[in-house]
PDB file of N, CA and C in Angstrom:
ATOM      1  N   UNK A   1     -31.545  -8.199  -6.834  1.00  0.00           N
ATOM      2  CA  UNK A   1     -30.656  -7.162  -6.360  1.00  0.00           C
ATOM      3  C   UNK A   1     -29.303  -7.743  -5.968  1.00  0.00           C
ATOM      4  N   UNK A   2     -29.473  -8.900  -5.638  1.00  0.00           N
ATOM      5  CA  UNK A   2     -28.006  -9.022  -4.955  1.00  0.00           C
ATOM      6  C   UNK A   2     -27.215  -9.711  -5.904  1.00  0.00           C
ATOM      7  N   UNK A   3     -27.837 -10.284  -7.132  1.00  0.00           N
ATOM      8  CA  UNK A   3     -27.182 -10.652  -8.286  1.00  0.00           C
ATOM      9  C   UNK A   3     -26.416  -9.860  -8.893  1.00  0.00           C
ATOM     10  N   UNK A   4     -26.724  -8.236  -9.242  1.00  0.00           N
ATOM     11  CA  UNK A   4     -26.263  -7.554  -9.311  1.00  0.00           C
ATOM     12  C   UNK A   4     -25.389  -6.531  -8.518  1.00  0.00           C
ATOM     13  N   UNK A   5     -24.980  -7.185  -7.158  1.00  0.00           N
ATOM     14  CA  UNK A   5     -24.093  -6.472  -6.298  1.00  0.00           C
ATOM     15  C   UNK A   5     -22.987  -7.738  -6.207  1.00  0.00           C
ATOM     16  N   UNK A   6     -23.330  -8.859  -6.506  1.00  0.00           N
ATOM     17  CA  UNK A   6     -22.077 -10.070  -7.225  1.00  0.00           C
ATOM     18  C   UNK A   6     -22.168  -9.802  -7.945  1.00  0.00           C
ATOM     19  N   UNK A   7     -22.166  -9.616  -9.383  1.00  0.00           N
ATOM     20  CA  UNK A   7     -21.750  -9.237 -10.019  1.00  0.00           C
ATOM     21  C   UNK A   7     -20.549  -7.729 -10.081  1.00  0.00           C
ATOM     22  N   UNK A   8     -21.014  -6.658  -9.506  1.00  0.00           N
ATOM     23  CA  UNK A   8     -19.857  -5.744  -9.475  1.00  0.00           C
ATOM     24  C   UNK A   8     -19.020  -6.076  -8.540  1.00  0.00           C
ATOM     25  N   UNK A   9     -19.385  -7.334  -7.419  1.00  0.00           N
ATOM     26  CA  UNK A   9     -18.303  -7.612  -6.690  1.00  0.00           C
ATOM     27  C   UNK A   9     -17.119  -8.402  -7.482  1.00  0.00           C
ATOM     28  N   UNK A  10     -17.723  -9.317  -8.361  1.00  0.00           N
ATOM     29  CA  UNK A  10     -16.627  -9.978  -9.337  1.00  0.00           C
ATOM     30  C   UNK A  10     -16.144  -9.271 -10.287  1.00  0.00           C
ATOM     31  N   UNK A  11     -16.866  -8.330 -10.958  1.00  0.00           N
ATOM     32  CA  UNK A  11     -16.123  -7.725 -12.006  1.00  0.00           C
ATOM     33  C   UNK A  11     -14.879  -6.456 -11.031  1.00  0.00           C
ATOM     34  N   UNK A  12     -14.676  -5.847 -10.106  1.00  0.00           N
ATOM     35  CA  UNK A  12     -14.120  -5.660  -9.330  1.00  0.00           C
ATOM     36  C   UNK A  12     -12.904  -6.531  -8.928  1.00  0.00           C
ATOM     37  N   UNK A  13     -13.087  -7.468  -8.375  1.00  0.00           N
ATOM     38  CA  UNK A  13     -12.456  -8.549  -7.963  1.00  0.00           C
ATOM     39  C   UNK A  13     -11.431  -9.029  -8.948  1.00  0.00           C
ATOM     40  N   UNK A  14     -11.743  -9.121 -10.232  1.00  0.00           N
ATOM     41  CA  UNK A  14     -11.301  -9.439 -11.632  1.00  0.00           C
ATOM     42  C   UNK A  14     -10.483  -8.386 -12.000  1.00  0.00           C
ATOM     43  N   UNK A  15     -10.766  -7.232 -11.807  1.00  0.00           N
ATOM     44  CA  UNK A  15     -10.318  -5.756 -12.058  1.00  0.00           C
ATOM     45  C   UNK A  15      -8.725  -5.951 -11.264  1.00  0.00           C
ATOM     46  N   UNK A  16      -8.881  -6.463  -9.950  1.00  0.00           N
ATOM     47  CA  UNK A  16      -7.491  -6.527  -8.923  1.00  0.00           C
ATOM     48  C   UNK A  16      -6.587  -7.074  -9.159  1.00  0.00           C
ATOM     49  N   UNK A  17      -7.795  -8.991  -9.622  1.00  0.00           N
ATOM     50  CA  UNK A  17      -6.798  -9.596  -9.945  1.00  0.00           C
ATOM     51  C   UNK A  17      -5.815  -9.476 -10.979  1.00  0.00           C
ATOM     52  N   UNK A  18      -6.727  -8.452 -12.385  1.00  0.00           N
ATOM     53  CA  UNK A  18      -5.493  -8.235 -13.752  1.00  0.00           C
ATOM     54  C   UNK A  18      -4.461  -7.554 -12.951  1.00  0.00           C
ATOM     55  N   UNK A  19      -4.569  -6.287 -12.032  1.00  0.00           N
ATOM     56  CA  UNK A  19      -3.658  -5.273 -11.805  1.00  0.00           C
ATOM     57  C   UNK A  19      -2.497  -6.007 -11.071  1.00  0.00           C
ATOM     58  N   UNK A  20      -3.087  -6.917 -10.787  1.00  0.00           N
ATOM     59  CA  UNK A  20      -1.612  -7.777  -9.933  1.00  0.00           C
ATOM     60  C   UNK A  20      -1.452  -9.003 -10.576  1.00  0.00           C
ATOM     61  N   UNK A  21      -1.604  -9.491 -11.554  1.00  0.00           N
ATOM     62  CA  UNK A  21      -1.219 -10.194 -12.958  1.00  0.00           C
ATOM     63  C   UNK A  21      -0.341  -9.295 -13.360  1.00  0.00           C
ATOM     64  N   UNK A  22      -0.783  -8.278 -13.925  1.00  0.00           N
ATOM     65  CA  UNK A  22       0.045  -7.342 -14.851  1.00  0.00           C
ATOM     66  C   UNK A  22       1.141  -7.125 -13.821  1.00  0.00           C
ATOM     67  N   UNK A  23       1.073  -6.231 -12.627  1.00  0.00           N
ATOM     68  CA  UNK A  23       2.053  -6.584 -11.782  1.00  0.00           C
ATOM     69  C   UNK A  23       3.359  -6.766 -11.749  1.00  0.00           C
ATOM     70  N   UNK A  24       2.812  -8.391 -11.779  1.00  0.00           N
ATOM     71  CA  UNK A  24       4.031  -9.370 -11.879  1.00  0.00           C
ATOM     72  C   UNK A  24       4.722  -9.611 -13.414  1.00  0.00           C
ATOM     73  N   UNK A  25       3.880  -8.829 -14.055  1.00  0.00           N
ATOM     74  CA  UNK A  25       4.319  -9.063 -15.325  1.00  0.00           C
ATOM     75  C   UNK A  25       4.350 -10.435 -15.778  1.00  0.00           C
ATOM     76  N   UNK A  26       3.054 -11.309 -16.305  1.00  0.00           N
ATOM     77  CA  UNK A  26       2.889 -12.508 -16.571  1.00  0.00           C
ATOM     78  C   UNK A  26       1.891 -12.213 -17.407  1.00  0.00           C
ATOM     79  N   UNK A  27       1.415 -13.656 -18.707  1.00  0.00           N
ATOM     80  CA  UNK A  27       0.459 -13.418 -18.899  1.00  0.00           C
ATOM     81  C   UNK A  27      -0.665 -14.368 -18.261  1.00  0.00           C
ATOM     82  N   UNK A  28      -1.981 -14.185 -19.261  1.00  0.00           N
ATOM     83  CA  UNK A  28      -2.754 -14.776 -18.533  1.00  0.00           C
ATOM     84  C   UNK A  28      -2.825 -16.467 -18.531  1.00  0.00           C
ATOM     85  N   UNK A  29      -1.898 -16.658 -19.778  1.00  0.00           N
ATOM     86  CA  UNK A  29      -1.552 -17.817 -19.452  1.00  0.00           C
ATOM     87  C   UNK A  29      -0.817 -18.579 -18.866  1.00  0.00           C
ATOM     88  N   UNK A  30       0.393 -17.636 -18.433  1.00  0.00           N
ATOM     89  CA  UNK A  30       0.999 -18.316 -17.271  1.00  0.00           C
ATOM     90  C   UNK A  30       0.405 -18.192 -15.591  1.00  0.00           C
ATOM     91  N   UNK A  31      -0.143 -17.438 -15.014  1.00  0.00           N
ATOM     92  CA  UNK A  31      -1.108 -16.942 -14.557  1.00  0.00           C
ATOM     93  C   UNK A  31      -2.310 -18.679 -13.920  1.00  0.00           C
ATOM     94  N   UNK A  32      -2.900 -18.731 -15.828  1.00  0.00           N
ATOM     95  CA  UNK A  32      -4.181 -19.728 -15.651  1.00  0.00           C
ATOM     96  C   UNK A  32      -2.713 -21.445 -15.180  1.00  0.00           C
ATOM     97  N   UNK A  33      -1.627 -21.230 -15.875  1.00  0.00           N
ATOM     98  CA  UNK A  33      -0.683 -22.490 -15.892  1.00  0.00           C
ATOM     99  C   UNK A  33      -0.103 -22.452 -14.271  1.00  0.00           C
ATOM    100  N   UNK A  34      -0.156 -21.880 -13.527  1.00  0.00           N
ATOM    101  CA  UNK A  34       0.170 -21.498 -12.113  1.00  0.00           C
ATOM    102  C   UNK A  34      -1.018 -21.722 -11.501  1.00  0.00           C
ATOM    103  N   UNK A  35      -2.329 -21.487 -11.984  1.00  0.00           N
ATOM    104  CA  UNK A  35      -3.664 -22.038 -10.606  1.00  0.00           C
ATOM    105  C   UNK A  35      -4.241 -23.148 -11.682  1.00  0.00           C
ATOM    106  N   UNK A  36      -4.036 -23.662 -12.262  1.00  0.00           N
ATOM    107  CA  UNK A  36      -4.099 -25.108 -12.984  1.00  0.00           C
ATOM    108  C   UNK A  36      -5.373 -24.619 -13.353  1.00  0.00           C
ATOM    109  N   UNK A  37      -5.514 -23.277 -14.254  1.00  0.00           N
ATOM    110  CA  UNK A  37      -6.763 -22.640 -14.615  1.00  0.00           C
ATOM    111  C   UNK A  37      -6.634 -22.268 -16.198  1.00  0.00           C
ATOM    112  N   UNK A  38      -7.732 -22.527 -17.315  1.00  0.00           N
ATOM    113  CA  UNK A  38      -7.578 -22.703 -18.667  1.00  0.00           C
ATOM    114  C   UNK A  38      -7.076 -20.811 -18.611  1.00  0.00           C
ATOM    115  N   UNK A  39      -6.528 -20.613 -19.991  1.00  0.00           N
ATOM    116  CA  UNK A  39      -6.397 -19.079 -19.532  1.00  0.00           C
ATOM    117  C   UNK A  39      -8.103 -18.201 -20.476  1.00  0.00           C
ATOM    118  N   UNK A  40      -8.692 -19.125 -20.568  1.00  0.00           N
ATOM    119  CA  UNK A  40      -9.760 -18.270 -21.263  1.00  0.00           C
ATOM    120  C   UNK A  40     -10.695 -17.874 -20.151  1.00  0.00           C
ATOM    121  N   UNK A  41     -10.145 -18.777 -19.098  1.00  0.00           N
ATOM    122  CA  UNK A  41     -11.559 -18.734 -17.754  1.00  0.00           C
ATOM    123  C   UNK A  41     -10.704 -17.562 -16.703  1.00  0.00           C
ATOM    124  N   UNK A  42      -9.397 -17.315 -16.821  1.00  0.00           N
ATOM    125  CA  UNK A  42      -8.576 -16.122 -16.088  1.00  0.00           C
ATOM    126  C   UNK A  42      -9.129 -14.993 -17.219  1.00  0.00           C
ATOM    127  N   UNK A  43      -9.075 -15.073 -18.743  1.00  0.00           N
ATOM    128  CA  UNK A  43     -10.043 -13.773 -18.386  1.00  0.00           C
ATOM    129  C   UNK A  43     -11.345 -13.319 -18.455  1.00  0.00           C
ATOM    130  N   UNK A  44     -12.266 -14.497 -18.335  1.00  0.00           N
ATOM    131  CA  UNK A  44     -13.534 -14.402 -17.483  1.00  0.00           C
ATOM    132  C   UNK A  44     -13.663 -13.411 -15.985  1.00  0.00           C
ATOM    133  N   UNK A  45     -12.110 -14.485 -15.556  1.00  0.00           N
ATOM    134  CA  UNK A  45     -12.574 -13.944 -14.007  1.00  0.00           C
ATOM    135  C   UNK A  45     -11.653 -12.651 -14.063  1.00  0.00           C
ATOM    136  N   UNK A  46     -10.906 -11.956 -15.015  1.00  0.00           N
ATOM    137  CA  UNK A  46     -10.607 -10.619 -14.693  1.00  0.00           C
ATOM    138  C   UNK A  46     -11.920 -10.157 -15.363  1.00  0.00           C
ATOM    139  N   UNK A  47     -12.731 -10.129 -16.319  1.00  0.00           N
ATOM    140  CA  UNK A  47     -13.659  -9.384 -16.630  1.00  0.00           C
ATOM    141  C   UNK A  47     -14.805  -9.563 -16.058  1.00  0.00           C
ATOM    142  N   UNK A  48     -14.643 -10.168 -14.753  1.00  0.00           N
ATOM    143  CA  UNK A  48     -15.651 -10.503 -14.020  1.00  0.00           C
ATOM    144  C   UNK A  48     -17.018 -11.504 -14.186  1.00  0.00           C
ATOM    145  N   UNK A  49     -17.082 -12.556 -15.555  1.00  0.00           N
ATOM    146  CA  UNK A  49     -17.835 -13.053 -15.846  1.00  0.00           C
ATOM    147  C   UNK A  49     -17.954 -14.136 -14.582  1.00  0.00           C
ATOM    148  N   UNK A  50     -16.740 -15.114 -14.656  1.00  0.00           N
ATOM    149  CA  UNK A  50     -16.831 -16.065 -13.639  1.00  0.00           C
ATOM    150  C   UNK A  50     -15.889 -15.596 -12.180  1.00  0.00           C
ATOM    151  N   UNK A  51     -16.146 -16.609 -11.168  1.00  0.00           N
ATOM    152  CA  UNK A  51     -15.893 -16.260 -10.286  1.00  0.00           C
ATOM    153  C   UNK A  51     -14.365 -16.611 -10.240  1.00  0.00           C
ATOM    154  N   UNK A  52     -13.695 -16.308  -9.282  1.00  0.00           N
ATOM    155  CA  UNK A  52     -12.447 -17.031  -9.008  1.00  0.00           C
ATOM    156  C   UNK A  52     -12.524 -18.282  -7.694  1.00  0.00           C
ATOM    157  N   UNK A  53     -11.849 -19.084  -8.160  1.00  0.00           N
ATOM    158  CA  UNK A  53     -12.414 -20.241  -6.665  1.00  0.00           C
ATOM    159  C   UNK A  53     -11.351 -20.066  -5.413  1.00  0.00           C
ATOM    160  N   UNK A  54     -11.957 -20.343  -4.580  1.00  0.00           N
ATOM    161  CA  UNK A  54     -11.336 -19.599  -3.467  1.00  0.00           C
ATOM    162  C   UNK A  54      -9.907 -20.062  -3.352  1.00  0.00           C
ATOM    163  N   UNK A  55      -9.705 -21.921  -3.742  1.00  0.00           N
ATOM    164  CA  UNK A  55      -8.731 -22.076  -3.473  1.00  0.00           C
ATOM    165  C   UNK A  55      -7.716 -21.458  -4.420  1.00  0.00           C
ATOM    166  N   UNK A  56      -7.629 -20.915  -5.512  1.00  0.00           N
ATOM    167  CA  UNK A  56      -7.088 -20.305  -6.504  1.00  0.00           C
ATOM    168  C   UNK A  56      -6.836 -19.107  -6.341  1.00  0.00           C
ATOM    169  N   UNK A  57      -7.450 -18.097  -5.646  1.00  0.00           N
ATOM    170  CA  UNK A  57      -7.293 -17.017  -5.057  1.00  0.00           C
ATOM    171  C   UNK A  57      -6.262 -17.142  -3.748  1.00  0.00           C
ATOM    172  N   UNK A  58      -6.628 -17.876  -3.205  1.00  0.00           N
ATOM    173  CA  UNK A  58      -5.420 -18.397  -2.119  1.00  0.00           C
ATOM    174  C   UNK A  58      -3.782 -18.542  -2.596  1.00  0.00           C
ATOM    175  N   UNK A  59      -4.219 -19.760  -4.037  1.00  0.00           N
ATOM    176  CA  UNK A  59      -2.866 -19.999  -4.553  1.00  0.00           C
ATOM    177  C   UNK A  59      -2.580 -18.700  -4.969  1.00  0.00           C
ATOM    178  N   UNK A  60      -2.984 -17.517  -5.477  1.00  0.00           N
ATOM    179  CA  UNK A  60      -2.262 -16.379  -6.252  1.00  0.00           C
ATOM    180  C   UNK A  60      -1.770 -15.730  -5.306  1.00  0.00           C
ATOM    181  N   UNK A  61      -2.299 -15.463  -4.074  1.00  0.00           N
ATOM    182  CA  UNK A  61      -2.022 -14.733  -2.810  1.00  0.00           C
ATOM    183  C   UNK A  61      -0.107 -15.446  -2.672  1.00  0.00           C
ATOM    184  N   UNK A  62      -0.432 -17.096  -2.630  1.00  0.00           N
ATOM    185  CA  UNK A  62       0.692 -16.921  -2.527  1.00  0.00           C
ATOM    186  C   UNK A  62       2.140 -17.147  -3.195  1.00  0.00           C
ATOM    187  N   UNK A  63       1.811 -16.487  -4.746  1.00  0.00           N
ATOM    188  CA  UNK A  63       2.788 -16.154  -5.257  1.00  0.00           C
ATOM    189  C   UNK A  63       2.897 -14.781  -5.252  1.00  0.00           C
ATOM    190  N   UNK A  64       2.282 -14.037  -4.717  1.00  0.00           N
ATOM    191  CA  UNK A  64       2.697 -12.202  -4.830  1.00  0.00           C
ATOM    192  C   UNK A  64       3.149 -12.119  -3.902  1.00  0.00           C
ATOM    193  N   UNK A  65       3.948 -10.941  -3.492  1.00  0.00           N
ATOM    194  CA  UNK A  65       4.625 -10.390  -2.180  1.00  0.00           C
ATOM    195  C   UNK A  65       3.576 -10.170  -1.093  1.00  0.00           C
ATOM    196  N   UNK A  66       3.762  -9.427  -0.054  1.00  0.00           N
ATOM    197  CA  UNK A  66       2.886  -9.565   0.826  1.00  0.00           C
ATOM    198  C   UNK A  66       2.207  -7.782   0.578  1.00  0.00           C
ATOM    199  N   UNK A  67       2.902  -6.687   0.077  1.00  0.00           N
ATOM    200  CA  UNK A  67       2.560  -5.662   0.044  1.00  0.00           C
ATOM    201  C   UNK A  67       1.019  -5.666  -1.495  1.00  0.00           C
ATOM    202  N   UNK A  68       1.628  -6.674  -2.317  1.00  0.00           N
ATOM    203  CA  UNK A  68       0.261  -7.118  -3.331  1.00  0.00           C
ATOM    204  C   UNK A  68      -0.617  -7.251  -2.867  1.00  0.00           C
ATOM    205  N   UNK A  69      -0.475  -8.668  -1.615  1.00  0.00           N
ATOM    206  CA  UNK A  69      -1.570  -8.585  -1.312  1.00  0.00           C
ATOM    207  C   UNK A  69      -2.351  -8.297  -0.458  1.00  0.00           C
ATOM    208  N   UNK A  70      -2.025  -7.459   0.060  1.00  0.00           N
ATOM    209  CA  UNK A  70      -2.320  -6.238   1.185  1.00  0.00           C
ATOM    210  C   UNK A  70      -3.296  -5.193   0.310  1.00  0.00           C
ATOM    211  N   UNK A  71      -2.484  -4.869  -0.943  1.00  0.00           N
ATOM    212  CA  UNK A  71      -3.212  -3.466  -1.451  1.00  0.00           C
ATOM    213  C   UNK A  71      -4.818  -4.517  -2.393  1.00  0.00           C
ATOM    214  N   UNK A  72      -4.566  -5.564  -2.814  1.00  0.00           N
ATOM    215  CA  UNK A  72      -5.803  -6.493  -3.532  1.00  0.00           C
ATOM    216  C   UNK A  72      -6.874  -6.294  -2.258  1.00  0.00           C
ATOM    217  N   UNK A  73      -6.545  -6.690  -0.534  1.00  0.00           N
ATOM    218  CA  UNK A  73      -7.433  -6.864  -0.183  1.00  0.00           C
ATOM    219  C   UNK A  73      -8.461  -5.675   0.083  1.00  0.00           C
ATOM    220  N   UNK A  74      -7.278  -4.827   0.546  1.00  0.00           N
ATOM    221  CA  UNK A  74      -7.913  -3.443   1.028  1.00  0.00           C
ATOM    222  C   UNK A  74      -8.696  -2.804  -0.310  1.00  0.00           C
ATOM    223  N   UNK A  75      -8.302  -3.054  -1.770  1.00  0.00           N
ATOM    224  CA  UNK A  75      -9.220  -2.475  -2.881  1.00  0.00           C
ATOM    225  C   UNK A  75     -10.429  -2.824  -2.881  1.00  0.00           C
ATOM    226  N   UNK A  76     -10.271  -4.146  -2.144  1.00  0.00           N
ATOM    227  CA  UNK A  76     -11.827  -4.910  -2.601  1.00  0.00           C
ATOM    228  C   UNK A  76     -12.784  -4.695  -1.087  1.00  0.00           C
ATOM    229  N   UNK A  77     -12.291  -4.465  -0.357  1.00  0.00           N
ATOM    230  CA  UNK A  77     -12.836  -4.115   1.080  1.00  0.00           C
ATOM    231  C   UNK A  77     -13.437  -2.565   0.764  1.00  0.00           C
ATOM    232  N   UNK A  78     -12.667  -1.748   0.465  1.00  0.00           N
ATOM    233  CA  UNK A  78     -13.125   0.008   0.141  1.00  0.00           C
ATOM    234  C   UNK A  78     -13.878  -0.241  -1.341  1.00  0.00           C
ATOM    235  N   UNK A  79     -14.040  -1.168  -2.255  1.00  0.00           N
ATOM    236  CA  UNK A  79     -15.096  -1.050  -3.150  1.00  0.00           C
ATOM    237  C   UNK A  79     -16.250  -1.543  -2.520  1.00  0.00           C
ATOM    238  N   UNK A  80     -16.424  -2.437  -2.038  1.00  0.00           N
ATOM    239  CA  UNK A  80     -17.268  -3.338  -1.647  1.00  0.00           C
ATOM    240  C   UNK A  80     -17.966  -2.780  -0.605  1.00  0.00           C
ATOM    241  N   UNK A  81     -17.319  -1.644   0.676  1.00  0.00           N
ATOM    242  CA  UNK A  81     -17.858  -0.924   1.385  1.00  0.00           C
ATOM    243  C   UNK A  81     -19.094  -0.008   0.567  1.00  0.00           C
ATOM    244  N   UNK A  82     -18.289   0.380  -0.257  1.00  0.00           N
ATOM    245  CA  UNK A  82     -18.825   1.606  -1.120  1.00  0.00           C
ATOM    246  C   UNK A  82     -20.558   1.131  -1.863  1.00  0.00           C
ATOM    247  N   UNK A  83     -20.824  -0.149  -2.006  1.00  0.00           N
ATOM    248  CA  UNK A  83     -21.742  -1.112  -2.825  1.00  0.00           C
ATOM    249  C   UNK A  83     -23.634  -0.597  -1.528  1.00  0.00           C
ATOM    250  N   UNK A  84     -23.077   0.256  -0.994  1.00  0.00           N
ATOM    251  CA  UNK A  84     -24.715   0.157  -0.257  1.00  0.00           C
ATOM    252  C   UNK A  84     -24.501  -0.612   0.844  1.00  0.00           C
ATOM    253  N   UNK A  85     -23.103  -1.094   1.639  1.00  0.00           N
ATOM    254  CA  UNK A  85     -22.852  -1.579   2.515  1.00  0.00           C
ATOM    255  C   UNK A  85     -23.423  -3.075   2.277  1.00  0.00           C
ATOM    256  N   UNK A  86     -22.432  -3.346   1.185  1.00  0.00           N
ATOM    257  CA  UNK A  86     -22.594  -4.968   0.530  1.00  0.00           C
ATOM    258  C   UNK A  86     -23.411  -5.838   1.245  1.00  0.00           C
ATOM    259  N   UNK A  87     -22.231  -5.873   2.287  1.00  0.00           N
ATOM    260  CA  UNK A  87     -21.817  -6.955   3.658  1.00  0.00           C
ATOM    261  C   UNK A  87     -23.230  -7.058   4.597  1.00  0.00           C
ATOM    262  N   UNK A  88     -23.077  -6.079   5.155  1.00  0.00           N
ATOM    263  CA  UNK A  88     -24.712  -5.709   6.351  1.00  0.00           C
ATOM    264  C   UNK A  88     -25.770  -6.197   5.438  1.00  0.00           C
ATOM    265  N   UNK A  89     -26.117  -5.400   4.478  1.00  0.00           N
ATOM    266  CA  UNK A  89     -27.272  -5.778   4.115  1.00  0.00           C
ATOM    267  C   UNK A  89     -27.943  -6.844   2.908  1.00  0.00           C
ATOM    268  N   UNK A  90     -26.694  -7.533   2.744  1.00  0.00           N
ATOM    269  CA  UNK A  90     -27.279  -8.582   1.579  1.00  0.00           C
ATOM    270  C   UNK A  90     -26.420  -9.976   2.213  1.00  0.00           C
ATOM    271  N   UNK A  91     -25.635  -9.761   3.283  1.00  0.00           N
ATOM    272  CA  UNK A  91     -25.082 -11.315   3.347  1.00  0.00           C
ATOM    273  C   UNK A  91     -26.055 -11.809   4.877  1.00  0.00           C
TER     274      UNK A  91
END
């Protein structure tokens, strides 16, 4: 069960990160050339296959404005609520 609630947490997660890729208007290879990430594994982690590593998520945070990443966190907080109450009952 909870394989499958990571899983829609990453494919989600992946979902944010394209919308604020696209965004900025980059591709995914400049994107993967900015978190020292191949660009075939950026779109893994927008299609949610692999994960994103935390420190890489950090680095993207801080190339977007602060209103980006305000609206990334709060998407993934109100999906993730929505999951059967992710958090409470599977972490």
């Amino acid at each position: 069960m909870r394989t499958s609630q990571e899983n829609k947490f990453k494919s989600q997660l992946g979902f944010e990160i394209r919308a604020i890729r696209e965004k900025m208007g980059i591709t995914q290879e400049q994107l993967g050339a900015s978190l020292r990430l191949d660009s075939a594994y950026i779109s893994k982690i927008e299609r949610g296959i692999k994960p994103i590593p935390l420190q890489s998520l950090f680095e993207l945070f801080s190339f977007c404005d602060e209103e980006s990443v305000n609206e990334l966190i709060i998407n993934i907080i109100d999906k993730v609520k929505n999951y059967d109450s992710y958090i409470g009952k599977n972490w």
